[in-house]
Protein backbone atom coordinates (compact mmCIF):
# COMPACT_ATOMS: atom_id res chain seq x y z
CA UNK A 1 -123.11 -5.61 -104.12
CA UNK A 2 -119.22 -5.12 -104.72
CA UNK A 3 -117.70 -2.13 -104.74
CA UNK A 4 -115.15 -1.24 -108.12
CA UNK A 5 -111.66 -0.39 -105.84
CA UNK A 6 -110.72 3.14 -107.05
CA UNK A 7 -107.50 2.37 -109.56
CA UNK A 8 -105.63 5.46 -111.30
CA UNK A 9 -104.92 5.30 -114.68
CA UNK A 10 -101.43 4.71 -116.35
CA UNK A 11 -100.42 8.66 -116.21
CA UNK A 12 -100.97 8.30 -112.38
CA UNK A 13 -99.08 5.30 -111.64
CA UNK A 14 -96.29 5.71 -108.95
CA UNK A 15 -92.33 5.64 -109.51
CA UNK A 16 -91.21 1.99 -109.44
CA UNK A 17 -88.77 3.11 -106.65
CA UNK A 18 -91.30 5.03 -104.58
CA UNK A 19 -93.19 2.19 -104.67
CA UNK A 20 -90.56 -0.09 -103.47
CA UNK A 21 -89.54 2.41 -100.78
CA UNK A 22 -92.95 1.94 -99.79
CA UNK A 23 -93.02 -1.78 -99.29
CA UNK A 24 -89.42 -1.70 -97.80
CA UNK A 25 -90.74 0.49 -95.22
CA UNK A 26 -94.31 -1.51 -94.76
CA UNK A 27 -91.30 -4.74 -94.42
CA UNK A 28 -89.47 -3.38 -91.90
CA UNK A 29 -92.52 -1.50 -89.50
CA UNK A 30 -94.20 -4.93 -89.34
CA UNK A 31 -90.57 -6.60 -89.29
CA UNK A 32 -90.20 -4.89 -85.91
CA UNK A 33 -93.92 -3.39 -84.51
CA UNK A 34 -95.31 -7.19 -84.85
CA UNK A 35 -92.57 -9.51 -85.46
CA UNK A 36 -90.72 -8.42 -82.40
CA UNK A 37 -93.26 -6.83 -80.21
CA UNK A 38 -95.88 -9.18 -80.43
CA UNK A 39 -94.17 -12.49 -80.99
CA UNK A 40 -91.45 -11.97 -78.65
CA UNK A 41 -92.99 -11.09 -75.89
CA UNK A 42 -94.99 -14.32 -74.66
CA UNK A 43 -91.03 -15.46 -74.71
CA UNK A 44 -90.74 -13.37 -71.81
CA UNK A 45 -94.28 -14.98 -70.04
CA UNK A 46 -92.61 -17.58 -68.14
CA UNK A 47 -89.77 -15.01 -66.73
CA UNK A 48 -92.83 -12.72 -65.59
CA UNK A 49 -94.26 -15.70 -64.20
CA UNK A 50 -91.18 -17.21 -61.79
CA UNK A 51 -90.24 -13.29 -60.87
CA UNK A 52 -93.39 -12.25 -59.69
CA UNK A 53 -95.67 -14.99 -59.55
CA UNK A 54 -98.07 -14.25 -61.98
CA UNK A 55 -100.03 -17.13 -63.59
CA UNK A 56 -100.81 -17.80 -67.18
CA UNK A 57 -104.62 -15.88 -67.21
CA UNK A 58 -102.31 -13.10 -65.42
CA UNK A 59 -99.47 -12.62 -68.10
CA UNK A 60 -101.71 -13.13 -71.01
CA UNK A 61 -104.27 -10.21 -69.90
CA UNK A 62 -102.30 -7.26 -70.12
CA UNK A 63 -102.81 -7.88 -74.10
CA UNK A 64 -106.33 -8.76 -73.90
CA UNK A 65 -107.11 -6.02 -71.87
CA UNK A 66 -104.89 -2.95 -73.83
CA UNK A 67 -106.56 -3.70 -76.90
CA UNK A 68 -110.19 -4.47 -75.16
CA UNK A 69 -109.55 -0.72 -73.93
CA UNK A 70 -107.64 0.46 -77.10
CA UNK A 71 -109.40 -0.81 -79.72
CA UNK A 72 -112.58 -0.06 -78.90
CA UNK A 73 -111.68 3.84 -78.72
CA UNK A 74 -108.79 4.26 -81.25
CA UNK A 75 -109.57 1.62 -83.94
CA UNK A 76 -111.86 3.31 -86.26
CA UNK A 77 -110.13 6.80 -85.12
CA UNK A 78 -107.06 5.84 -86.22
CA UNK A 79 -108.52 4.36 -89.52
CA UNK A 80 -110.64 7.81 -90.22
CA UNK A 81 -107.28 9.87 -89.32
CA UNK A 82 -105.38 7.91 -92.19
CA UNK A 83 -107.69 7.85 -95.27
CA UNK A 84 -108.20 11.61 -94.16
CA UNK A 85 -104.83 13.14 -93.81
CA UNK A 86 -102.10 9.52 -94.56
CA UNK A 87 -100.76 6.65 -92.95
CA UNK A 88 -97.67 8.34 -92.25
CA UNK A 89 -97.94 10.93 -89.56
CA UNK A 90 -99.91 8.05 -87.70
CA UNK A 91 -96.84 5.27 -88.11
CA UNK A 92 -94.36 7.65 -86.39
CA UNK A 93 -96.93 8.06 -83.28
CA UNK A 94 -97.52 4.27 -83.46
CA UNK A 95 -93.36 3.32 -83.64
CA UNK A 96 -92.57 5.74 -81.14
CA UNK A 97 -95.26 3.95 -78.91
CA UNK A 98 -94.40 0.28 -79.61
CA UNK A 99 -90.72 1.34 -78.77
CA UNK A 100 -91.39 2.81 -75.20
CA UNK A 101 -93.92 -0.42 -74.37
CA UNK A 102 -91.03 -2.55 -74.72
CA UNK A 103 -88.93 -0.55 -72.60
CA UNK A 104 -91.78 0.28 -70.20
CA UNK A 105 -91.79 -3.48 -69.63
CA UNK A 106 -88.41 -3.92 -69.21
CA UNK A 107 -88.40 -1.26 -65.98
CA UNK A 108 -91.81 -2.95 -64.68
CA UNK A 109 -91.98 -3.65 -60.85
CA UNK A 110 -95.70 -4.17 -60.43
CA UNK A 111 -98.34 -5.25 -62.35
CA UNK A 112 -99.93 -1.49 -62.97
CA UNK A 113 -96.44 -0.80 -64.70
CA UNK A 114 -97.33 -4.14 -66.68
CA UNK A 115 -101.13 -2.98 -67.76
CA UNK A 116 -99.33 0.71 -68.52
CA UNK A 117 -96.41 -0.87 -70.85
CA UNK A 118 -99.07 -2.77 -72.64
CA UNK A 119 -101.53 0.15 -73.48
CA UNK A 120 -98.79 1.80 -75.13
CA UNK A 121 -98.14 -1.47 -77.15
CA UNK A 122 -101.83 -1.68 -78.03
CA UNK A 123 -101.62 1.53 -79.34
CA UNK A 124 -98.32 1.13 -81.27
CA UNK A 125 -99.85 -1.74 -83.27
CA UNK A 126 -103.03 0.07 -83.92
CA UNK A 127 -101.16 3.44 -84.70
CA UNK A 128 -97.75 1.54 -86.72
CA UNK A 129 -99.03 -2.03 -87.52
CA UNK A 130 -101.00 -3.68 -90.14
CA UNK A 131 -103.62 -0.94 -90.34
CA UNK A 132 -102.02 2.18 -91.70
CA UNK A 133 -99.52 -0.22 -93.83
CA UNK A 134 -102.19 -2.09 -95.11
CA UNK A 135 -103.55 1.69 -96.35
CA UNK A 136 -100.25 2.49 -97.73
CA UNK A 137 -99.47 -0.38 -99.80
CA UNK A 138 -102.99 -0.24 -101.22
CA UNK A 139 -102.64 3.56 -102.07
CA UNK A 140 -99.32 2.49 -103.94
CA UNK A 141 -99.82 -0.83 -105.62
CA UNK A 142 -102.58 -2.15 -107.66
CA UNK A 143 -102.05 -4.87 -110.03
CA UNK A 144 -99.50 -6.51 -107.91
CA UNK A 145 -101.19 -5.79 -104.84
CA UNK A 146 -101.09 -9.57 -103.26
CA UNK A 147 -97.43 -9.64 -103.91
CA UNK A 148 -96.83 -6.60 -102.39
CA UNK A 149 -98.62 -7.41 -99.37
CA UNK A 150 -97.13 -10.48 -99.06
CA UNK A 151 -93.86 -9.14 -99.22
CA UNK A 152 -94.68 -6.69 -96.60
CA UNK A 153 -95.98 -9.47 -94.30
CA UNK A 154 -93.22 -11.23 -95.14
CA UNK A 155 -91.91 -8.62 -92.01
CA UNK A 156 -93.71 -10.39 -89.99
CA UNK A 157 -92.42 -14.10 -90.25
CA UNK A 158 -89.08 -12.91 -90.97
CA UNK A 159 -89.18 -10.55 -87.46
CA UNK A 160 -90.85 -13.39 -85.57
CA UNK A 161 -88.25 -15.74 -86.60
CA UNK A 162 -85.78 -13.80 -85.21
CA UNK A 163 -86.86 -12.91 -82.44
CA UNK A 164 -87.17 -15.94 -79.88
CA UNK A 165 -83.43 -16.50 -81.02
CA UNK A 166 -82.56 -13.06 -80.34
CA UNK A 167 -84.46 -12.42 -77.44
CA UNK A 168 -82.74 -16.21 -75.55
CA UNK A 169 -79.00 -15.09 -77.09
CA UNK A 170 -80.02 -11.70 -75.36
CA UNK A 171 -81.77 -13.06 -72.30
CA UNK A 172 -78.16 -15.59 -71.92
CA UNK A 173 -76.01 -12.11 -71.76
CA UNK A 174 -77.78 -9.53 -70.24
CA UNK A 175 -80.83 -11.13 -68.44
CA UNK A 176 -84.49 -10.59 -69.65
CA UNK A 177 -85.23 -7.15 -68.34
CA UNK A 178 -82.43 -5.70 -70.51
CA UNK A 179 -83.27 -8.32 -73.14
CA UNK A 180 -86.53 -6.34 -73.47
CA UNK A 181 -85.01 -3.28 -73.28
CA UNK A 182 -82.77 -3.62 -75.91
CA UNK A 183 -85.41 -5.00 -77.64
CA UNK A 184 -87.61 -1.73 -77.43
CA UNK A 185 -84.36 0.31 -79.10
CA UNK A 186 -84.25 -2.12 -81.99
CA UNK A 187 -87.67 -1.40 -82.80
CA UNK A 188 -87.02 2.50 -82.98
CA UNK A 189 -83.92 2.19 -85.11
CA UNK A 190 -85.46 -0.26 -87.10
CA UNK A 191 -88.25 1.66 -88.19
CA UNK A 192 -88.25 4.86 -87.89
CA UNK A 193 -86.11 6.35 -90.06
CA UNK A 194 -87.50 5.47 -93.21
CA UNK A 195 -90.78 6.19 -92.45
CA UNK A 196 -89.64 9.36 -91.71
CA UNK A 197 -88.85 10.04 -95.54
CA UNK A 198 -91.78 8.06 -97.19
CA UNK A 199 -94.74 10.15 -99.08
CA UNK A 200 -98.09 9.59 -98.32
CA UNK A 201 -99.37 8.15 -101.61
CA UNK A 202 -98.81 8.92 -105.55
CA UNK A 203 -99.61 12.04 -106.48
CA UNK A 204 -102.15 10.67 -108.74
CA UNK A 205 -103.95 9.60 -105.88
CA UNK A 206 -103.66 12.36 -103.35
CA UNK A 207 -106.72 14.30 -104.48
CA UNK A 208 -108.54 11.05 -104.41
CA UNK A 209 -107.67 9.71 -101.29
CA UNK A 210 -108.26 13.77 -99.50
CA UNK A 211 -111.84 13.18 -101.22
CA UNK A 212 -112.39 9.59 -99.74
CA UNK A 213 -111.80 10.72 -96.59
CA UNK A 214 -115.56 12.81 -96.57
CA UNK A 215 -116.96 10.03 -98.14
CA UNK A 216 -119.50 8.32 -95.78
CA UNK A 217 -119.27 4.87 -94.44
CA UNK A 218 -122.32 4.05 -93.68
CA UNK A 219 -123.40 1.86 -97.07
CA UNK A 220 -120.56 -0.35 -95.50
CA UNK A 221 -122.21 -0.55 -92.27
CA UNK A 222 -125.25 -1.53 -93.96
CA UNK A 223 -124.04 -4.77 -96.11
CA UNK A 224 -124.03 -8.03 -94.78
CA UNK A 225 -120.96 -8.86 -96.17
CA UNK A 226 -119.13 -6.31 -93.82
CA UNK A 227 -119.98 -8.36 -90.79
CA UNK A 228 -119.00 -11.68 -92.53
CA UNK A 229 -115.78 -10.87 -92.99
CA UNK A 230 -115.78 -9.33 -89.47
CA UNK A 231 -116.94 -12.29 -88.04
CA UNK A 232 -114.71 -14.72 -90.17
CA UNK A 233 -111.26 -12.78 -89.56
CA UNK A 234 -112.32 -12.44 -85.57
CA UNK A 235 -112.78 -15.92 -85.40
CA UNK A 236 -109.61 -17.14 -87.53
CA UNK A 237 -107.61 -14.54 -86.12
CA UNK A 238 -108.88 -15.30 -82.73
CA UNK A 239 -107.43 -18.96 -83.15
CA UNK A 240 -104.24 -17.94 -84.33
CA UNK A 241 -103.66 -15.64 -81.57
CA UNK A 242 -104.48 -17.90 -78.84
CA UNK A 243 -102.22 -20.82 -80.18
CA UNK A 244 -99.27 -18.37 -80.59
CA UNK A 245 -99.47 -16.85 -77.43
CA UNK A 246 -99.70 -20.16 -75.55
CA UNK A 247 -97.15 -22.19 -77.59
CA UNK A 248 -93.85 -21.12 -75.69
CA UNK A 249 -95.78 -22.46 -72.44
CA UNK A 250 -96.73 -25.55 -74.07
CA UNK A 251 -93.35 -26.18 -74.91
CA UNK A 252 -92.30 -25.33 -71.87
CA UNK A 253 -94.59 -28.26 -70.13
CA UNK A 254 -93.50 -30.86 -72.82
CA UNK A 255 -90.22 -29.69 -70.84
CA UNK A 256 -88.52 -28.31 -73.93
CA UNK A 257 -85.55 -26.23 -72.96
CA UNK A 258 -85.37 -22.38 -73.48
CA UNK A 259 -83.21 -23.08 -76.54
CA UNK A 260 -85.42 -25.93 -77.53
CA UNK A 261 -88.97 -23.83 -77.31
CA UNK A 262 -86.85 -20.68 -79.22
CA UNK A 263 -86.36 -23.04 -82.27
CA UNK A 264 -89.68 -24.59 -82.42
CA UNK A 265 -91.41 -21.22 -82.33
CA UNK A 266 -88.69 -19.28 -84.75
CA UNK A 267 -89.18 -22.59 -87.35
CA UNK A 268 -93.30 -21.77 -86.79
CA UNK A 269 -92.76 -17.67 -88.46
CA UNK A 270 -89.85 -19.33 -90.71
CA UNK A 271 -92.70 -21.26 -91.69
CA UNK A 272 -94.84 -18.34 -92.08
CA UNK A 273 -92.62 -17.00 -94.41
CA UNK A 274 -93.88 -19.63 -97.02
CA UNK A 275 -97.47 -18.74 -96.05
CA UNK A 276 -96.77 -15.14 -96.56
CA UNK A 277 -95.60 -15.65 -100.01
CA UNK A 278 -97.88 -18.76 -101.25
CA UNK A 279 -100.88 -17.01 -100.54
CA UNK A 280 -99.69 -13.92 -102.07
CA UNK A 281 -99.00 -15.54 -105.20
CA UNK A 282 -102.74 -17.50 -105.04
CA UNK A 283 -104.29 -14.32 -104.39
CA UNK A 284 -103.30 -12.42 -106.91
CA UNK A 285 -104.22 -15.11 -109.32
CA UNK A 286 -107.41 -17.08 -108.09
CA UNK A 287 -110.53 -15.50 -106.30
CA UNK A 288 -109.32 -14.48 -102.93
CA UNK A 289 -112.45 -15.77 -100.72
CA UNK A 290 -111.34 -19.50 -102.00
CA UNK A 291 -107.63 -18.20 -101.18
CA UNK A 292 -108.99 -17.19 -97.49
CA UNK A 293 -111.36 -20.20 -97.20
CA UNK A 294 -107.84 -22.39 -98.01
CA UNK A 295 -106.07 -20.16 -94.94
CA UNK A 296 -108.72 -20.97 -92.53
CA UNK A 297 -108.92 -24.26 -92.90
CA UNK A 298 -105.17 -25.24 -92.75
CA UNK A 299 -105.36 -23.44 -89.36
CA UNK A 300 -108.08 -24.95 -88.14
CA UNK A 301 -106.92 -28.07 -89.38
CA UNK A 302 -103.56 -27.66 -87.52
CA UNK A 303 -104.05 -26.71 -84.18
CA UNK A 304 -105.52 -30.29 -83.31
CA UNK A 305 -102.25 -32.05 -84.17
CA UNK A 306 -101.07 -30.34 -80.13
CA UNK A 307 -104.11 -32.80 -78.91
CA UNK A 308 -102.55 -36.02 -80.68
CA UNK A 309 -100.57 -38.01 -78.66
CA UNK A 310 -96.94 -37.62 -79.08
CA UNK A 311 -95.06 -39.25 -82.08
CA UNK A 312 -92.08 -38.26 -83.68
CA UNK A 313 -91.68 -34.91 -85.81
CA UNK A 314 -95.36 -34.20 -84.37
CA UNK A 315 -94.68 -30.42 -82.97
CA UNK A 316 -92.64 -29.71 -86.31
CA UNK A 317 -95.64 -31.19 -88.73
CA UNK A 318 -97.61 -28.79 -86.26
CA UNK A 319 -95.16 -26.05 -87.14
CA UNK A 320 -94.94 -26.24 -90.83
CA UNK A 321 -98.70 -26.34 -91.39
CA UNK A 322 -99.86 -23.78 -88.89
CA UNK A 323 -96.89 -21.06 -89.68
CA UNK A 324 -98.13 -21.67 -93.61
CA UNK A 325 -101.68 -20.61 -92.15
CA UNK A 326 -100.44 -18.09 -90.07
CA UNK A 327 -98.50 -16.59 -93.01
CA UNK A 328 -101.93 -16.07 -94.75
CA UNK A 329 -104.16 -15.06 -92.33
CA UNK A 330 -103.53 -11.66 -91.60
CA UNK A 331 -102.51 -10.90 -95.15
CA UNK A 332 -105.53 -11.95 -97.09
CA UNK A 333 -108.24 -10.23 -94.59
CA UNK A 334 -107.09 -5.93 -96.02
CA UNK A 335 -107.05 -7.79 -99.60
CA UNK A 336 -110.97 -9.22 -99.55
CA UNK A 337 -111.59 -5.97 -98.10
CA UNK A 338 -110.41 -3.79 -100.54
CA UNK A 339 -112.38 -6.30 -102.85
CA UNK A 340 -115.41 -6.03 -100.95
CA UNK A 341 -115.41 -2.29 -100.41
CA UNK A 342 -113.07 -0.13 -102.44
CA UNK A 343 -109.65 0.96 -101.58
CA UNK A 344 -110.99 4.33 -100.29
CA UNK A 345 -112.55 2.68 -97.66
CA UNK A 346 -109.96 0.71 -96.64
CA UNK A 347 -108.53 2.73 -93.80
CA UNK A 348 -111.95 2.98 -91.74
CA UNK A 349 -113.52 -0.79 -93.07
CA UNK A 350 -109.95 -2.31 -91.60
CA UNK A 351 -110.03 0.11 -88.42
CA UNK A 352 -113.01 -1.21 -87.61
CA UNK A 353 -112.27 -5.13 -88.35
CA UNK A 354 -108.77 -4.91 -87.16
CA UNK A 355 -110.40 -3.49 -83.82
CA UNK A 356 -112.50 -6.79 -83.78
CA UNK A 357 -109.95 -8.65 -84.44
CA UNK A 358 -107.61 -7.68 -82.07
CA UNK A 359 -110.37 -7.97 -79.39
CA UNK A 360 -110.14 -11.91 -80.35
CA UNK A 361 -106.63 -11.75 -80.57
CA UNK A 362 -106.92 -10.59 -77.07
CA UNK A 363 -109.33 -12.14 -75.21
CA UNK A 364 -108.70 -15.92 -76.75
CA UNK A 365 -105.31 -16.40 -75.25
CA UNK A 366 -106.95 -14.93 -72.11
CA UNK A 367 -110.08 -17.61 -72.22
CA UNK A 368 -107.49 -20.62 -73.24
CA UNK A 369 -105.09 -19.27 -70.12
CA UNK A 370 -108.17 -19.27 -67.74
CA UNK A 371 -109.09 -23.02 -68.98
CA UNK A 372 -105.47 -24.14 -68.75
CA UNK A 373 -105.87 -22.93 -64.62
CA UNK A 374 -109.06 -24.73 -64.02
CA UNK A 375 -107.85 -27.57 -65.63
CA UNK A 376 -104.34 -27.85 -65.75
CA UNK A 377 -104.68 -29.55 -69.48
CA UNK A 378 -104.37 -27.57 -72.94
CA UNK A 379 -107.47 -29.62 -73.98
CA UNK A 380 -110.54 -27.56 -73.63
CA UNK A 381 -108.70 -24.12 -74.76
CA UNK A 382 -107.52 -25.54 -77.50
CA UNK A 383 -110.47 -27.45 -78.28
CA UNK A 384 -112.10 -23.56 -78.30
CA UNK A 385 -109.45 -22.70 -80.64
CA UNK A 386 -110.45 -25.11 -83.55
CA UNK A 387 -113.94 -24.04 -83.14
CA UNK A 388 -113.04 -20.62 -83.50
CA UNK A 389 -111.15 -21.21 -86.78
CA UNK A 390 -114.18 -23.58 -88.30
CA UNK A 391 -116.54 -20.32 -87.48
CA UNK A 392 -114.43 -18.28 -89.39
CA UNK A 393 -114.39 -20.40 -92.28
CA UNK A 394 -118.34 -20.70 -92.52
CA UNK A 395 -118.12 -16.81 -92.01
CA UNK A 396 -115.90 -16.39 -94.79
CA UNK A 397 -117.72 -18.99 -96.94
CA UNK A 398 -121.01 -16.73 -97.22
CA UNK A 399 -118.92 -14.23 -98.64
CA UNK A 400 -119.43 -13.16 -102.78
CA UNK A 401 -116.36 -14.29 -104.90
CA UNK A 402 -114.75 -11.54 -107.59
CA UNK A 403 -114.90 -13.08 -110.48
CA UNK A 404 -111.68 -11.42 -111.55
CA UNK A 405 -108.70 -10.15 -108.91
CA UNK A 406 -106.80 -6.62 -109.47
């Protein structure tokens, strides 16, 4: 059975320009938190690599193995915490966090130092990522929820654009340990200030959202439909994440220059971009579990064009079609939810799935980087990619369909 989402009535609704303080703020936390911190850092992989050796299984665990440690213990903590008390007090933990684990990394001389910097990343995106923004911009939009999620996300692409061009014009000057440092300070004066001065939710909804915090979960835990999406967003998610965080190094082995691999990864979030806003558009206008079936195949669809044999525009068809899925993919999952379950569920239900899903997110760059060392060849781990992605899909295919979207 669906869950109603909890909507206020028109005497509740929120300010028009606290609400787009709101997603200005959601833009620019996931602008910087995700777009910078967790798409600009496999630019700095092959740096790690030459200075201390490392290989690829090495410099891909410390983020498989924060959030296998993080997520686990802080996940559905940190989603209880914010339908309890607000999103807000949580983001300014989780940016202060994701600021030092840049910085952290640019100081590193060991590989403890490396494992340390990354915990505090893992909990800066648990703490000031998708999860408690996903919260806010439900608490504050309804009708035009897909929109405004999408324009949040749009953070994302926009921030990992930016950053491989950043990060080499940075990287050119000041050399990559500085690069990352200064990197660390953007994210802090990016973000923080406004979320400094946001309010928790309309005050419509306050009383609600204090209430939906005793509210038990465990009717949640009990439907099937819980662990499809679980298991559909893991495995989707799982794909994306191990294609993104291996793509500068297969550049890198088609011997594409440092300036080269920047632009072919900033055109794959510019592409995003266009995902983030399609998919939107098409879910606040058709039934979103066609919307997310649509996502998940177009990435599972595009990760095999990096096994075709070279022709020419091949790595920029590869681009345009997996940034458009990319775009979606981490938009759509907080929308079914809130479908699924009811918006004053939404912090706990997307603790816990966002905690799966970063284990994928984790672990699959980690398995592709272990097959890439046995076998020198991309083949098999991305061969485990596309499987991944066709999982999800089936997972997300067993899913109900609203018959009408909010």
């Amino acid at each position: 059975m669906i869950n109603q989402p909890m909507t206020m009535d028109e005497s509740q609704r929120p300010e028009r320009r606290d609400s787009l303080k709101v997603a200005l703020n959601a833009f620019l936390a996931l602008f910087s938190i995700v777009g910078f911190s967790y798409y600009g850092l496999p630019f700095f992989y092959d740096f790690m690599m030459a200075e201390f050796g490392w290989s690829r299984a090495t410099v891909t665990s410390g983020n498989a193995f924060s959030k296998m440690l993080v997520g686990p213990l802080f996940g559905f903590i940190a989603g209880w915490l914010i339908d309890r008390y607000g999103p807000r007090r949580i983001m300014i933990i989780g940016i202060l966090f994701a600021g030092t684990a840049l910085m952290g990394l640019s100081v590193m001389t060991a590989l403890w130092m490396f494992y340390a910097a990354y915990l505090f990343n893992a909990l800066g995106y648990v703490c000031g990522g998708p999860l408690p923004n996903q919260v806010l911009l439900s608490r504050w939009f309804d009708k035009g929820r897909g929109k405004a999620m999408g324009f949040a996300y749009l953070g994302i692409g926009l921030g990992g654009t930016l950053v491989p061009l950043l990060s080499n014009w940075l990287i050119q000057r000041l050399g990559w340990h500085h690069a990352l440092l200064t990197l660390g300070g953007l994210i802090l004066l990016i973000s923080l200030p406004m979320t400094l001065t946001i309010q928790e939710a309309p005050a419509g909804f306050r009383k609600m959202a204090q209430e939906a915090g005793h509210l038990p979960i465990s009717h949640v835990l009990k439907n099937r439909n819980f662990y499809l999406l679980a298991l559909g967003s893991m495995c989707s998610i799982g794909a994306v994440g191990g294609t993104s965080q291996h793509l500068k190094l297969y550049l890198r082995d088609l011997q594409f220059s440092q300036t080269e691999a920047a632009r072919t990864i900033s055109f794959v979030l510019l592409s995003s971009l266009a995902g983030r806003l399609l998919m939107g558009w098409l879910a606040d206008r058709f039934q979103r579990k066609h919307v997310m079936l649509l996502i998940y195949f177009i990435v599972a669809l595009s990760i095999p064009i990096l096994l075709m044999p070279e022709f020419p525009g091949r790595i920029y068809i590869f681009a345009v079609c997996f940034g458009i899925g990319l775009g979606g993919d981490y938009m759509i999952i907080p929308l079914m939810a809130g479908d699924l379950f009811g918006v004053q569920y939404l912090g706990r239900v997307m603790g816990i799935i966002l905690t799966a899903d970063g284990l994928a997110e984790a672990l699959s760059p980690l398995a592709v980087g272990l097959l890439y060392d046995a076998s020198k060849s991309y083949a098999g781990g991305f061969s485990l990619l596309i499987g991944l992605a066709l999982l999800g899909a089936l997972g997300v295919a067993l899913l109900p369909a609203r018959k009408k979207n909010l």
